[in-house]
PDB file of N, CA and C in Angstrom:
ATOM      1  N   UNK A   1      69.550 -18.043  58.779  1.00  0.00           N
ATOM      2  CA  UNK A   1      70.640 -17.422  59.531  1.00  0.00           C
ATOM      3  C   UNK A   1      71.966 -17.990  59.041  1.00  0.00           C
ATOM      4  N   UNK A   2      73.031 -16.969  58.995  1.00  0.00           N
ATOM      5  CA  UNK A   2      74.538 -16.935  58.172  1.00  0.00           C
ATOM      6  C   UNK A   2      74.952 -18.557  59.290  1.00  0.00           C
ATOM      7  N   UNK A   3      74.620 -18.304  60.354  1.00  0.00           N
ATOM      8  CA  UNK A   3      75.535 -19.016  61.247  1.00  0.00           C
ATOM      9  C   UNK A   3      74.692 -20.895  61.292  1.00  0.00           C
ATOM     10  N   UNK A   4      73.592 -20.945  60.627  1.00  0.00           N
ATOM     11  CA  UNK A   4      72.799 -22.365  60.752  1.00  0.00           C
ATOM     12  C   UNK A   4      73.207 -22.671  59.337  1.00  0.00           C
ATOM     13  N   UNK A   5      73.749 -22.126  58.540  1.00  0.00           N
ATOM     14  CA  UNK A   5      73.967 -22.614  57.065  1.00  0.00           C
ATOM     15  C   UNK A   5      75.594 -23.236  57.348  1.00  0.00           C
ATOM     16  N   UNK A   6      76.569 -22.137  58.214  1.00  0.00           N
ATOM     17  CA  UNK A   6      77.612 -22.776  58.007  1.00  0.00           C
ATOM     18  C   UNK A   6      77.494 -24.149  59.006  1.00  0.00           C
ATOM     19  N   UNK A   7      76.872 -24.483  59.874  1.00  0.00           N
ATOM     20  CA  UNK A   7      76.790 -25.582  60.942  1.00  0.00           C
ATOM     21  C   UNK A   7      76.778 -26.904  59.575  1.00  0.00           C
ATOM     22  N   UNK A   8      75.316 -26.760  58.422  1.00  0.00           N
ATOM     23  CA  UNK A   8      75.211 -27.617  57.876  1.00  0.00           C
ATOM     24  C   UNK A   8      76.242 -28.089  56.897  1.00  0.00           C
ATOM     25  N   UNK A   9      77.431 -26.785  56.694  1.00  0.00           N
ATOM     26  CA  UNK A   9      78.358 -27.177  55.847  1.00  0.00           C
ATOM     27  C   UNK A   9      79.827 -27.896  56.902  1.00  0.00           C
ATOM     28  N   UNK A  10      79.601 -27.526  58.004  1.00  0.00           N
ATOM     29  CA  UNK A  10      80.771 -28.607  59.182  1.00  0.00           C
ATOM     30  C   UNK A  10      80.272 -30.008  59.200  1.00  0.00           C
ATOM     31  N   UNK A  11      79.239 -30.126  59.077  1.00  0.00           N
ATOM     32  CA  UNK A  11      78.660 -31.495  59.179  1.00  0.00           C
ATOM     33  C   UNK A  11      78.793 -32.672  58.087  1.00  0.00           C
ATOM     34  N   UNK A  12      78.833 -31.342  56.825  1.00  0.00           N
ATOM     35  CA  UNK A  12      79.207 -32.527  55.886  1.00  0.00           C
ATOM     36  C   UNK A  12      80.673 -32.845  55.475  1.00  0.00           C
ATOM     37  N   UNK A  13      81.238 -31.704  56.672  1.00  0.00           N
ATOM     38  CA  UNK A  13      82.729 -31.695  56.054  1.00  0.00           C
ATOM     39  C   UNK A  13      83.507 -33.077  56.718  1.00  0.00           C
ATOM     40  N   UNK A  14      82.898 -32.929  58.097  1.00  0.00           N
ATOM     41  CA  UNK A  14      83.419 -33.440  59.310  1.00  0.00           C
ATOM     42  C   UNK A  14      83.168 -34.922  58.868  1.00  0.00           C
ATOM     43  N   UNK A  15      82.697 -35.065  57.912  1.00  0.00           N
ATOM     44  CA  UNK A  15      82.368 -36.940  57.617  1.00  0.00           C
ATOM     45  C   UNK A  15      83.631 -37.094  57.012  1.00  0.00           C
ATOM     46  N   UNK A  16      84.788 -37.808  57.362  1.00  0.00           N
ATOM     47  CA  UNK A  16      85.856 -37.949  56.891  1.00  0.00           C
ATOM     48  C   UNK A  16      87.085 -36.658  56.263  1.00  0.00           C
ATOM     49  N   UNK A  17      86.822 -35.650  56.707  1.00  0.00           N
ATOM     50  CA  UNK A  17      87.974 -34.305  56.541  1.00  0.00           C
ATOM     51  C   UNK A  17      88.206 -33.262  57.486  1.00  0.00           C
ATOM     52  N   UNK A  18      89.464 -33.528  57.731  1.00  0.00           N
ATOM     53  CA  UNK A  18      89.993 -32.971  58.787  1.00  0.00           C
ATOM     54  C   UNK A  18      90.593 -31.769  58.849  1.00  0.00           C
ATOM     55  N   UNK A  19      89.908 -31.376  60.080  1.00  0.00           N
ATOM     56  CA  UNK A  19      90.177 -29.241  59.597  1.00  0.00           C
ATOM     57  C   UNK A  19      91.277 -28.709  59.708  1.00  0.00           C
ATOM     58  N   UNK A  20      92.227 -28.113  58.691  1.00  0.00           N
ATOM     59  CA  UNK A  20      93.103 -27.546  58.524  1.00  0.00           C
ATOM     60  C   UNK A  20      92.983 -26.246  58.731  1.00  0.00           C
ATOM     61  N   UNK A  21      93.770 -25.601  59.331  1.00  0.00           N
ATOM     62  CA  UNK A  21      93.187 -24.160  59.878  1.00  0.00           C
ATOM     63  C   UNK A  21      94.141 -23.099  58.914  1.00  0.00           C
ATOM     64  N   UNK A  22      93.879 -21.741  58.358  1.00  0.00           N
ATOM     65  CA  UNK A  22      94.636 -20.736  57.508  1.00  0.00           C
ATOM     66  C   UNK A  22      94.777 -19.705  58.601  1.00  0.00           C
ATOM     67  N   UNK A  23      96.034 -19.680  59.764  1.00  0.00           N
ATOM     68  CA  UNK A  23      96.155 -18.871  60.120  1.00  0.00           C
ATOM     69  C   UNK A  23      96.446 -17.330  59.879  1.00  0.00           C
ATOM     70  N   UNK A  24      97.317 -17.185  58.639  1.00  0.00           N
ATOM     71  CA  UNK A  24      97.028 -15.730  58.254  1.00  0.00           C
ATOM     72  C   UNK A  24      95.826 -15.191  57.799  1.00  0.00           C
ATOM     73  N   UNK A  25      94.973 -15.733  57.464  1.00  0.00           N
ATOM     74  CA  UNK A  25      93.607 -15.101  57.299  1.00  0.00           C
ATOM     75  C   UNK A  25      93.094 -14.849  58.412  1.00  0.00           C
ATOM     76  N   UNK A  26      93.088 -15.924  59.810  1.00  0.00           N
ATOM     77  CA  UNK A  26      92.651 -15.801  61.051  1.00  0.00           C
ATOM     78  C   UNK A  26      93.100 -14.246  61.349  1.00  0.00           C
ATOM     79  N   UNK A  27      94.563 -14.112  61.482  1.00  0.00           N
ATOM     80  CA  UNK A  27      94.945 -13.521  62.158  1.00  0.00           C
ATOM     81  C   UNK A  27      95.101 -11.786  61.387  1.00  0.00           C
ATOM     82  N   UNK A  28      94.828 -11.613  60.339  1.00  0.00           N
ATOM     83  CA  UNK A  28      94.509 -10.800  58.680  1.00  0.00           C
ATOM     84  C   UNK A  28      92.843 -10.612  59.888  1.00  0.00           C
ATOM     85  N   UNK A  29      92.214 -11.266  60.010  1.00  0.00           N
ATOM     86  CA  UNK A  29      90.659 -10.936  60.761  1.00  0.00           C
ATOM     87  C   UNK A  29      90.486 -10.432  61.814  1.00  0.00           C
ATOM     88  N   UNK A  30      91.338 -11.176  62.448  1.00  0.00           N
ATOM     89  CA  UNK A  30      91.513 -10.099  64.089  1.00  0.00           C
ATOM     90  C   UNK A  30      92.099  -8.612  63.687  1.00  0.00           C
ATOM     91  N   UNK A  31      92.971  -8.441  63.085  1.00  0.00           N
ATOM     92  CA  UNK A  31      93.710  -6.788  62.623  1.00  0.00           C
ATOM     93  C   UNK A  31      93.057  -6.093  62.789  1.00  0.00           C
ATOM     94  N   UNK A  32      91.935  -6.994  61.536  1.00  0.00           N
ATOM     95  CA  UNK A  32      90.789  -6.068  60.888  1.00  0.00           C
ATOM     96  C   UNK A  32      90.064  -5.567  61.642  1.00  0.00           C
ATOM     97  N   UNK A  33      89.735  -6.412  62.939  1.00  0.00           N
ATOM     98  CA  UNK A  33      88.641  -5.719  63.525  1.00  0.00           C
ATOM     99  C   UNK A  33      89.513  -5.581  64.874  1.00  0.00           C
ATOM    100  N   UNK A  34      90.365  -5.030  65.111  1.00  0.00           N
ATOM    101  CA  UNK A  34      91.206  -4.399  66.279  1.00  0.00           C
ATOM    102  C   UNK A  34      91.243  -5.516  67.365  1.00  0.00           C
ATOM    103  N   UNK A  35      91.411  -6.752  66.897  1.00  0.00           N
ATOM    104  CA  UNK A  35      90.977  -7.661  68.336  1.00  0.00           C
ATOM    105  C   UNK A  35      92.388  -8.143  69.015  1.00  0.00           C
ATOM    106  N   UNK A  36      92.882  -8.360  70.091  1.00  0.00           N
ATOM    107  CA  UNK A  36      94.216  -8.699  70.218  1.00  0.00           C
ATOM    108  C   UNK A  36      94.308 -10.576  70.466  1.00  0.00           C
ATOM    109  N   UNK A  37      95.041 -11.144  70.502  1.00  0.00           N
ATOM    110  CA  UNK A  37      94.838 -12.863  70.826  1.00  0.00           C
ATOM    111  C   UNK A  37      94.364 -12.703  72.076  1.00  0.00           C
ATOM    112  N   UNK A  38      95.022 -12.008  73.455  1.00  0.00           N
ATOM    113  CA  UNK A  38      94.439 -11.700  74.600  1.00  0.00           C
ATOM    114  C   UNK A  38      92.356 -11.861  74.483  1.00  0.00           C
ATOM    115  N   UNK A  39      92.618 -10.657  73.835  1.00  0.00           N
ATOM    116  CA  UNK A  39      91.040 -10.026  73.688  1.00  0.00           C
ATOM    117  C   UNK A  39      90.151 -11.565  73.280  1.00  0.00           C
ATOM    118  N   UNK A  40      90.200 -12.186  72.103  1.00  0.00           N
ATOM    119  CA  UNK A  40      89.603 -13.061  71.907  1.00  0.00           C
ATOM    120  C   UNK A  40      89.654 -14.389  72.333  1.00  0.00           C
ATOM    121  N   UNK A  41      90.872 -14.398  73.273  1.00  0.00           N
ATOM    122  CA  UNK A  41      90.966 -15.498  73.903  1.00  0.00           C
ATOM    123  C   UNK A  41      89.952 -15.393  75.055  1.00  0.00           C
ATOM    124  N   UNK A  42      89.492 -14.075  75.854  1.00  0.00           N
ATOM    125  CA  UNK A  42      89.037 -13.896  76.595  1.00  0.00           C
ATOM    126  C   UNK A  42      87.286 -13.932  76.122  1.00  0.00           C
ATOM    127  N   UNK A  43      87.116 -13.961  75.038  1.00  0.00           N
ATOM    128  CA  UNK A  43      85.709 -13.890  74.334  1.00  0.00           C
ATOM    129  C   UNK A  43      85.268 -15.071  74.532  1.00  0.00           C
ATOM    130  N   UNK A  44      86.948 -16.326  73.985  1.00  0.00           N
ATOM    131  CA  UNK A  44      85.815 -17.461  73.827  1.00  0.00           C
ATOM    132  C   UNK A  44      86.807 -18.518  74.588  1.00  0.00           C
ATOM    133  N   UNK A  45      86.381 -17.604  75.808  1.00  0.00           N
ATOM    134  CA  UNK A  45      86.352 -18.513  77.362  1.00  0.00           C
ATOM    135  C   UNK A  45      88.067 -19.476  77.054  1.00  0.00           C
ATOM    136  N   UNK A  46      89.049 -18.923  76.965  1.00  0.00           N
ATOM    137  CA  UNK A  46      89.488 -19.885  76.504  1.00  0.00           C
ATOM    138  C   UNK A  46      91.520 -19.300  77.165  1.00  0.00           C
ATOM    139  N   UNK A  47      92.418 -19.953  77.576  1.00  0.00           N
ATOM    140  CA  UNK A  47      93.631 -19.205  77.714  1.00  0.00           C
ATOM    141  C   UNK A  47      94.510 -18.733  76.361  1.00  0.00           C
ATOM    142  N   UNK A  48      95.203 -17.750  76.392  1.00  0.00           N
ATOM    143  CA  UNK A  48      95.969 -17.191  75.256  1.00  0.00           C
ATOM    144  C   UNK A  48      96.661 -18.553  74.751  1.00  0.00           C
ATOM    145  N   UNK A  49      97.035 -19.531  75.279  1.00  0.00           N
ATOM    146  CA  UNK A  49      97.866 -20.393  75.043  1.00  0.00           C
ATOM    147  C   UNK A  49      96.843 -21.709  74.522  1.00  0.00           C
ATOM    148  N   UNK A  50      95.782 -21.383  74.624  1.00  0.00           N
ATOM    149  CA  UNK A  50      94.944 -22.701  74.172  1.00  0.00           C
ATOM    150  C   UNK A  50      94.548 -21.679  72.999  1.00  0.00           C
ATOM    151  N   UNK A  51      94.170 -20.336  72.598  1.00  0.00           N
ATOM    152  CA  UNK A  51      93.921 -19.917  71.388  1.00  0.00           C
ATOM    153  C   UNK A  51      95.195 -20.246  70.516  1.00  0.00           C
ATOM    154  N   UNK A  52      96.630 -20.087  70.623  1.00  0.00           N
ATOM    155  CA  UNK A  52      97.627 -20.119  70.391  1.00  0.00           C
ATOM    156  C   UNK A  52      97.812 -21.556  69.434  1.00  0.00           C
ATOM    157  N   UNK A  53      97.699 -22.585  70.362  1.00  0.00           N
ATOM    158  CA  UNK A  53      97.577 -24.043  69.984  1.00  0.00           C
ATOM    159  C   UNK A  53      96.552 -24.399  68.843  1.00  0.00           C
ATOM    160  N   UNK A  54      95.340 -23.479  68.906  1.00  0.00           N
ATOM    161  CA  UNK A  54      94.256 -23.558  68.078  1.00  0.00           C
ATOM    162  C   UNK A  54      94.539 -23.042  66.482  1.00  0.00           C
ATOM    163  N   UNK A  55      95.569 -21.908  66.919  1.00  0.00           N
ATOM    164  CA  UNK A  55      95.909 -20.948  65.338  1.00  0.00           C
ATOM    165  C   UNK A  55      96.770 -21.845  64.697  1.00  0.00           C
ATOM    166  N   UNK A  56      97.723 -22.440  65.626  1.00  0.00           N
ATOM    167  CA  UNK A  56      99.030 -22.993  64.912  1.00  0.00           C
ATOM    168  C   UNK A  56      98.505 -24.572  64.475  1.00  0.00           C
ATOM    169  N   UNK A  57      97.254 -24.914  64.493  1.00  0.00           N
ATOM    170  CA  UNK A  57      96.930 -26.363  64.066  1.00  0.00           C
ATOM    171  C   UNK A  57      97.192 -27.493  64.965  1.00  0.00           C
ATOM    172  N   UNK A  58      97.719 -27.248  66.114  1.00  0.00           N
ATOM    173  CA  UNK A  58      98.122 -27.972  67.348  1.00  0.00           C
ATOM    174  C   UNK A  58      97.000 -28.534  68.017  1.00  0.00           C
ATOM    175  N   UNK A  59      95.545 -28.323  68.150  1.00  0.00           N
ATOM    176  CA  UNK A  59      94.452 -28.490  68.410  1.00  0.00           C
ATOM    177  C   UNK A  59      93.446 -27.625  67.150  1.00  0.00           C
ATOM    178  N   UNK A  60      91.959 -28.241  67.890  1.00  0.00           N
ATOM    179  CA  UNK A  60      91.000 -27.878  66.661  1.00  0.00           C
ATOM    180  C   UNK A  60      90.121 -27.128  67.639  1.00  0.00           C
ATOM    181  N   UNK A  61      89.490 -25.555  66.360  1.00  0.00           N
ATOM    182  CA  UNK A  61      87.892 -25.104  66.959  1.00  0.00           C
ATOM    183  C   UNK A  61      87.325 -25.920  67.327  1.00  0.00           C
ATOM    184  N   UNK A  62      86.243 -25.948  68.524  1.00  0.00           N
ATOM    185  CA  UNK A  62      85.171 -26.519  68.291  1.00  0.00           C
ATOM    186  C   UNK A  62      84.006 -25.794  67.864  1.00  0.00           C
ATOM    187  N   UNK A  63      83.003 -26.398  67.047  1.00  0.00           N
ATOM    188  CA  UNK A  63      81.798 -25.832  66.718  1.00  0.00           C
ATOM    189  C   UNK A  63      81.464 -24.546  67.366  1.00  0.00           C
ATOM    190  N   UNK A  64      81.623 -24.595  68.141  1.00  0.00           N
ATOM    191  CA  UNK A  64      80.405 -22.888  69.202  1.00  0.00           C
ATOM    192  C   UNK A  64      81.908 -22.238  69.338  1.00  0.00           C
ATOM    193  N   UNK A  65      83.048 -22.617  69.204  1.00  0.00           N
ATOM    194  CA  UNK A  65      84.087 -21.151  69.494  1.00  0.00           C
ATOM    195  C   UNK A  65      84.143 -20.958  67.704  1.00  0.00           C
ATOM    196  N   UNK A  66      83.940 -21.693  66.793  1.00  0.00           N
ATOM    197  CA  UNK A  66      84.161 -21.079  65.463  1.00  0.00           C
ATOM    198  C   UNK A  66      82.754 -20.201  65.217  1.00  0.00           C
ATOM    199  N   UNK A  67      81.453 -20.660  65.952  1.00  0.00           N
ATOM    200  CA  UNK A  67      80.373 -20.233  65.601  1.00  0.00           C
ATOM    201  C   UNK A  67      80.621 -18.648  66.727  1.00  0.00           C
ATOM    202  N   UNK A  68      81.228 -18.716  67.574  1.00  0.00           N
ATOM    203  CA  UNK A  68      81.829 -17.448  68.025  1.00  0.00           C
ATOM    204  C   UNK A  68      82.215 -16.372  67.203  1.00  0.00           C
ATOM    205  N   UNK A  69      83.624 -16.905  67.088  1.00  0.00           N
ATOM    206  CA  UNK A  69      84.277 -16.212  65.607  1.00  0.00           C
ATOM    207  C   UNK A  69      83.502 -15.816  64.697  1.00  0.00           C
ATOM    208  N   UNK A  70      82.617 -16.667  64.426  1.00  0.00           N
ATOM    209  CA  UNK A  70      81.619 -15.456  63.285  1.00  0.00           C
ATOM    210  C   UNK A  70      80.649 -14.304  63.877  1.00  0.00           C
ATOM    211  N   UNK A  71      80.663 -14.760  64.740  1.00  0.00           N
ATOM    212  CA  UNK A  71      79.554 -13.536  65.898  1.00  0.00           C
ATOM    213  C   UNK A  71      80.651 -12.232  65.610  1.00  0.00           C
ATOM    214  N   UNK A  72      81.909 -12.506  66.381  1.00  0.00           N
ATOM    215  CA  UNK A  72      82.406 -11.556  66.507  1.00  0.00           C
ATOM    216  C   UNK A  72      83.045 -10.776  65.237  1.00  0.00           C
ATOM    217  N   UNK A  73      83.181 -11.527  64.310  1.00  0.00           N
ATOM    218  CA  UNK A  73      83.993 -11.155  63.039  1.00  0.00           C
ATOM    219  C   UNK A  73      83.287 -10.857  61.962  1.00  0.00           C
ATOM    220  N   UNK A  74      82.027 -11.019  61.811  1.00  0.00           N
ATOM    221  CA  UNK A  74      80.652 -11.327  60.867  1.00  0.00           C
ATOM    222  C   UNK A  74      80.833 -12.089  59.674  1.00  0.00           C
ATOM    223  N   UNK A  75      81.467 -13.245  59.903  1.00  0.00           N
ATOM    224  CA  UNK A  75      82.587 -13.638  58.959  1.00  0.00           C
ATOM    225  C   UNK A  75      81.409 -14.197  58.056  1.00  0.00           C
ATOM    226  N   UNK A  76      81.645 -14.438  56.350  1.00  0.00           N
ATOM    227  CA  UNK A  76      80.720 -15.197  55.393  1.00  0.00           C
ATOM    228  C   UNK A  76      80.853 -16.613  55.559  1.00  0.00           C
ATOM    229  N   UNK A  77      80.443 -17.501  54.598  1.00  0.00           N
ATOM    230  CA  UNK A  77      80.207 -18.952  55.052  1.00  0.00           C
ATOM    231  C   UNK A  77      82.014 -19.300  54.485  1.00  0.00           C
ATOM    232  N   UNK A  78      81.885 -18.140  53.041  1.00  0.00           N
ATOM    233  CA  UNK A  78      83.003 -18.771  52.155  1.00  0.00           C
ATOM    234  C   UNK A  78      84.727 -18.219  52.792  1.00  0.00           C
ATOM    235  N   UNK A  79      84.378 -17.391  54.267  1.00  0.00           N
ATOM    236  CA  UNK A  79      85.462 -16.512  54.652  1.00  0.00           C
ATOM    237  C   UNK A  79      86.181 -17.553  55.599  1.00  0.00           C
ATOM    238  N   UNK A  80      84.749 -18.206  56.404  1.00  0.00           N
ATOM    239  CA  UNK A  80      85.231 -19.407  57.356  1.00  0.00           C
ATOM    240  C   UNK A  80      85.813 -20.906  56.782  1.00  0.00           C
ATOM    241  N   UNK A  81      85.353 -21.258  55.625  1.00  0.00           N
ATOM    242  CA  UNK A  81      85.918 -21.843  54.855  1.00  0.00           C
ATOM    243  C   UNK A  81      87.181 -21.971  54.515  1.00  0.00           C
ATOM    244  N   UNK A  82      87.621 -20.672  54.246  1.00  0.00           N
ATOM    245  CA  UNK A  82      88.800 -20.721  53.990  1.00  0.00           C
ATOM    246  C   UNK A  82      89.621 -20.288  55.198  1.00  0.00           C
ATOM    247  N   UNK A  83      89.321 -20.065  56.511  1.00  0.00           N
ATOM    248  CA  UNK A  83      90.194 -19.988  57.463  1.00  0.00           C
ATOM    249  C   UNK A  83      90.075 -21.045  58.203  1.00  0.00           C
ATOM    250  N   UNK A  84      88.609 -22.125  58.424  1.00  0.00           N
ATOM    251  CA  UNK A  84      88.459 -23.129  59.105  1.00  0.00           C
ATOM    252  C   UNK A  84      88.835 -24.240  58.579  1.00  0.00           C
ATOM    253  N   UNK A  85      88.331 -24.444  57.441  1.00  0.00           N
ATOM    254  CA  UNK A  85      89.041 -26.039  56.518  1.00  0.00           C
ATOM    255  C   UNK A  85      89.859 -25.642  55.169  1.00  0.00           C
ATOM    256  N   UNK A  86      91.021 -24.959  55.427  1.00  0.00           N
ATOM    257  CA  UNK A  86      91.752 -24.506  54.023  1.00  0.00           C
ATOM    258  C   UNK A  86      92.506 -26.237  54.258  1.00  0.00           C
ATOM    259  N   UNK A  87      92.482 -26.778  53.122  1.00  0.00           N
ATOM    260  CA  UNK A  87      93.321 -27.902  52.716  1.00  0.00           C
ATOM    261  C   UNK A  87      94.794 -27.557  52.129  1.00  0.00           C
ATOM    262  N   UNK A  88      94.748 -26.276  51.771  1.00  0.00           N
ATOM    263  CA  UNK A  88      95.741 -25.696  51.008  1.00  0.00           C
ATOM    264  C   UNK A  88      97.065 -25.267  51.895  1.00  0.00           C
ATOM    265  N   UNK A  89      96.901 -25.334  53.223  1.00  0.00           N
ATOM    266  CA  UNK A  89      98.203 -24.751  54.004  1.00  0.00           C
ATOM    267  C   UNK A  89      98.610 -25.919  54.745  1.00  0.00           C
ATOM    268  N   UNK A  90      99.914 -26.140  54.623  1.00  0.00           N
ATOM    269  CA  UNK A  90     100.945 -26.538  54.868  1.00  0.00           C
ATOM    270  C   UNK A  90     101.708 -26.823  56.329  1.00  0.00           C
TER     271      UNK A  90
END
C-alpha cells in the first residue's frame, strides 16, 4: 500500500531532518482537486487557522493528517516528498 511505503520513508527522514513544507504545490493540489482550506481543514479535524499555520511552516503535519492528504489527494510517494520535506523552499 502507496500510504505504508511513504510512513517508512518519514521514519527515515525524521532521524535528524526537519520538514520543510512546499506550499505552492500544497496549495497547486487542493485547486486541483476543487478543495477549499475551509473544506480540508474540516477533513482533517483541524481549524482554518491551524491548517493555515501548517501551510506557512509555522507548525508541522503530523503523520495521520499528511497520511490524510494522501487519502484525499491520491498523492505519489515522490508528490509528498516534495510538498512534505522540500529542503529547497525558503
Amino acid at each position: 500500500m502507496e500510504g505504508d511505503n511513504i510512513l517508512v520513508s518519514f521514519r527515515k527522514l525524521e532521524k535528524g531532518v526537519k520538514r520543510k513544507m512546499n506550499q505552492n504545490i500544497f496549495k497547486s493540489e487542493m485547486a486541483l482537486h476543487g478543495v477549499t482550506a475551509a473544506e480540508l481543514a474540516s477533513k482533517l479535524s483541524m481549524s482554518k487557522a491551524a491548517l493555515y499555520r501548517k501551510m506557512s511552516g509555522r507548525s508541522e503535519f503530523s503523520r495521520l493528517e499528511i497520511l490524510k492528504v494522501i487519502g484525499l489527494f491520491g498523492l505519489s510517494e515522490a508528490k509528498v516528498m516534495n510538498i512534505f520535506f522540500d529542503n529547497k523552499v525558503s
